[in-house]
C-alpha atoms as a PDB file:
ATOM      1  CA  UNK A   1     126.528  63.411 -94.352  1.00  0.00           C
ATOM      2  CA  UNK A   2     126.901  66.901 -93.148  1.00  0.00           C
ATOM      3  CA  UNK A   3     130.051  69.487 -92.842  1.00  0.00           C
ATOM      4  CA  UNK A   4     132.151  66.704 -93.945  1.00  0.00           C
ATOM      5  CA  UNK A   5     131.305  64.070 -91.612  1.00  0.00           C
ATOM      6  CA  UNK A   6     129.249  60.739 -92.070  1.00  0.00           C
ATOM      7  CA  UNK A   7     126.238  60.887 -89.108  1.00  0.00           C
ATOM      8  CA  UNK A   8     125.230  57.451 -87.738  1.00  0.00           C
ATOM      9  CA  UNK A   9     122.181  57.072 -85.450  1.00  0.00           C
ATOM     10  CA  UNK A  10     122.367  54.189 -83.399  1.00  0.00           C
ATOM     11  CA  UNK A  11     120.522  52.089 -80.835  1.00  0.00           C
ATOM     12  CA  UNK A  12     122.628  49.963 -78.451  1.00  0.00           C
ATOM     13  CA  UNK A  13     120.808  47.180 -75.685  1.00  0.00           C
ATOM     14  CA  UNK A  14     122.644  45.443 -73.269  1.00  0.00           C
ATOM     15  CA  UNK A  15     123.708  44.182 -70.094  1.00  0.00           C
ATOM     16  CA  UNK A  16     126.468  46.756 -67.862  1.00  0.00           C
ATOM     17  CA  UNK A  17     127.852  45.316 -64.674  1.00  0.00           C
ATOM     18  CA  UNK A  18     130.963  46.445 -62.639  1.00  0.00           C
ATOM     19  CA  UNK A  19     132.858  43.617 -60.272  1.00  0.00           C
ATOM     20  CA  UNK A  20     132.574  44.961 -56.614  1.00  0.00           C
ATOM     21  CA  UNK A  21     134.965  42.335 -54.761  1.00  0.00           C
ATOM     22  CA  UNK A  22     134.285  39.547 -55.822  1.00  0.00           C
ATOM     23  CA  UNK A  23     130.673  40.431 -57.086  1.00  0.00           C
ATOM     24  CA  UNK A  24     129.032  41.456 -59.931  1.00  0.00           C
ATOM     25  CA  UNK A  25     126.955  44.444 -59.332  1.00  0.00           C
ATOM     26  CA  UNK A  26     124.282  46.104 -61.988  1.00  0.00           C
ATOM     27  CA  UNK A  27     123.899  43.819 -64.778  1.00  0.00           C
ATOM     28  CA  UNK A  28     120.155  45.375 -65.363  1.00  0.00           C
ATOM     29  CA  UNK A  29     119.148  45.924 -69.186  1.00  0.00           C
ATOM     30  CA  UNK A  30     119.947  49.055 -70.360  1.00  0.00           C
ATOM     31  CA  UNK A  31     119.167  50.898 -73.780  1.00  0.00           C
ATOM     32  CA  UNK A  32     121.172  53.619 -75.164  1.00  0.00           C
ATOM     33  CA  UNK A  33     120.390  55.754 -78.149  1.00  0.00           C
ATOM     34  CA  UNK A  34     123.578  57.611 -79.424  1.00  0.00           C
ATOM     35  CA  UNK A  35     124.550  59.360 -82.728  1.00  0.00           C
ATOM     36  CA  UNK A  36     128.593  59.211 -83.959  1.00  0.00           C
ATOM     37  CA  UNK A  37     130.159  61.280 -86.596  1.00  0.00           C
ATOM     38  CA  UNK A  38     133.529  60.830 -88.425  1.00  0.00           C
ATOM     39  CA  UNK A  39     135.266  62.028 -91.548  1.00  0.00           C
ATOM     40  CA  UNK A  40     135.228  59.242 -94.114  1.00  0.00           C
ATOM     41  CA  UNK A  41     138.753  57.932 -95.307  1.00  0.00           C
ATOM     42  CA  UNK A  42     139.387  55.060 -98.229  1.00  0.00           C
ATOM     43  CA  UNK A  43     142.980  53.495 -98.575  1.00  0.00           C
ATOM     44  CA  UNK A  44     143.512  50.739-100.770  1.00  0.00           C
ATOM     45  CA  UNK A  45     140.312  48.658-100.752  1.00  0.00           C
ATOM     46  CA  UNK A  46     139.218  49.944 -97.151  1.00  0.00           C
ATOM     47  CA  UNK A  47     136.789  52.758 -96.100  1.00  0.00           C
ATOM     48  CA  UNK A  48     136.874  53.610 -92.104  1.00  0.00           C
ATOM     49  CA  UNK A  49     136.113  57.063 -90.307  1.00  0.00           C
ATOM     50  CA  UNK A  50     138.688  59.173 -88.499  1.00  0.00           C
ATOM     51  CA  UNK A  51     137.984  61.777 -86.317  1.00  0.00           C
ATOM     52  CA  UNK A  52     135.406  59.896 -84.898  1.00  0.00           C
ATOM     53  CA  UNK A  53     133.304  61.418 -81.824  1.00  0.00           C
ATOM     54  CA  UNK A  54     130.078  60.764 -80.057  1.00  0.00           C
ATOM     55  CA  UNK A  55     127.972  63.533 -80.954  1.00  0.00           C
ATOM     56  CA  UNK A  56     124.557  62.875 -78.790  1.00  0.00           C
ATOM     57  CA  UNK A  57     123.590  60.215 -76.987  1.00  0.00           C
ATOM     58  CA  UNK A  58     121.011  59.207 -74.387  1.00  0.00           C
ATOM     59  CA  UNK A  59     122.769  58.384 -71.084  1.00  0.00           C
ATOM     60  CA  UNK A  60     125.407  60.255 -70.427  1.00  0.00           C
ATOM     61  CA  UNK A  61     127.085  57.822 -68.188  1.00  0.00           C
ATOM     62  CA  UNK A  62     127.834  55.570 -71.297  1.00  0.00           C
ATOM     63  CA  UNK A  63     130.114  58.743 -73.189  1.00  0.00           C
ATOM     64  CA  UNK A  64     133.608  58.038 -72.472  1.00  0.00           C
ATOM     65  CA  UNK A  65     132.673  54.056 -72.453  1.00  0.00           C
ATOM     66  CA  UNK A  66     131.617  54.561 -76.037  1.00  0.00           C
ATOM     67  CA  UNK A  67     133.745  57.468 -76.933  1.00  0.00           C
ATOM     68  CA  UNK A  68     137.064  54.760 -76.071  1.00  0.00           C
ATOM     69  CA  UNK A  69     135.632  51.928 -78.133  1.00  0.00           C
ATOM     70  CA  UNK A  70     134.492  53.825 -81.026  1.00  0.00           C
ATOM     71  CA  UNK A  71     138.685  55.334 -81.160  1.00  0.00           C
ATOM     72  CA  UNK A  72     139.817  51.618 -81.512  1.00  0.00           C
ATOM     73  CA  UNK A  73     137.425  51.246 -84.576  1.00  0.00           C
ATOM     74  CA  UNK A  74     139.444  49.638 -87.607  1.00  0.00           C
ATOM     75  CA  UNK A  75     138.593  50.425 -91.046  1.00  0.00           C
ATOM     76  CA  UNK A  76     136.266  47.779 -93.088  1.00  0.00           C
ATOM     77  CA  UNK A  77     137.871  46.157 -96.434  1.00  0.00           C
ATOM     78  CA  UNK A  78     135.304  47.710 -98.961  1.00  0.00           C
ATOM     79  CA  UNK A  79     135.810  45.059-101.742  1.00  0.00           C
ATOM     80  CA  UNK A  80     134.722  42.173 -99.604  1.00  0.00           C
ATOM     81  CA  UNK A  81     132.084  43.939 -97.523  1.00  0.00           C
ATOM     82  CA  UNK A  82     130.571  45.105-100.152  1.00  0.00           C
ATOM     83  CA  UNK A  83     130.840  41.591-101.791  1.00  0.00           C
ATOM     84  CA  UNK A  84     129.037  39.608 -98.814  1.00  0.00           C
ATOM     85  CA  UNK A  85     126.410  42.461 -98.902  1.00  0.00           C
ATOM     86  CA  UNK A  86     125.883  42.298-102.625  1.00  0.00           C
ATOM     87  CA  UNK A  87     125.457  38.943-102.384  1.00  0.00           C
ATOM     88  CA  UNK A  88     123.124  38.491 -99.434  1.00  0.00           C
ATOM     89  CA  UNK A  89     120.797  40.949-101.217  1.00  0.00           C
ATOM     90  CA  UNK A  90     121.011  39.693-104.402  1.00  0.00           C
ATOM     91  CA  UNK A  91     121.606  35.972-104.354  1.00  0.00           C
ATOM     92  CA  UNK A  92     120.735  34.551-107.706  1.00  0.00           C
ATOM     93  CA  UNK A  93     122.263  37.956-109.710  1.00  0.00           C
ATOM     94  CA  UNK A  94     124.823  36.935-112.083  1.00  0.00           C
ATOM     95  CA  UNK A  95     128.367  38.162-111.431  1.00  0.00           C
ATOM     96  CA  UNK A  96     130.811  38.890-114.438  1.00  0.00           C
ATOM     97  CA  UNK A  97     134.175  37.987-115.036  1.00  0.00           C
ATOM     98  CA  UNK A  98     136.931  39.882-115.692  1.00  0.00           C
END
């Protein structure tokens, strides 16, 4: 976290193709290496990002693509994320009642 803003490095693989006619064109493997920043929120029991922006990233062709997607991002409910996680990690760890 810097200035405010939470900094997430990410690697993305995939597969990018565009229908020409009634063809699918491109489709080759493609890796993109990006880094996002947003200002952290919490309402209720969910933590998201607003403000979120693409701050670097690899291929420039995959900005606005990215830059869209990450705008529709919906905040996570904290309670049960963090939940599944704590439980995943710590399987056989007693949990106490309230």
């Amino acid at each position: 976290m810097s200035e405010g803003r939470v900094r997430i490095k990410v690697r993305l693989s995939g597969k990018l193709a565009l229908e020409v006619g009634d063809q699918c064109v491109g489709g080759g493997s493609d890796v993109v290496r990006l880094t996002v920043s947003g200002k952290p929120t919490y309402a209720g029991e969910k933590i998201g990002l607003t403000d979120i922006r693409v701050d670097e990233v690899s291929n420039e062709a995959y900005r606005v693509l990215l830059q869209q997607f990450l705008e529709s991002a919906i905040p996570v409910p904290c309670r049960s994320t963090c939940e599944k996680v704590y439980s995943a990690s710590f399987p056989t760890a007693r949990r106490k009642s309230k």
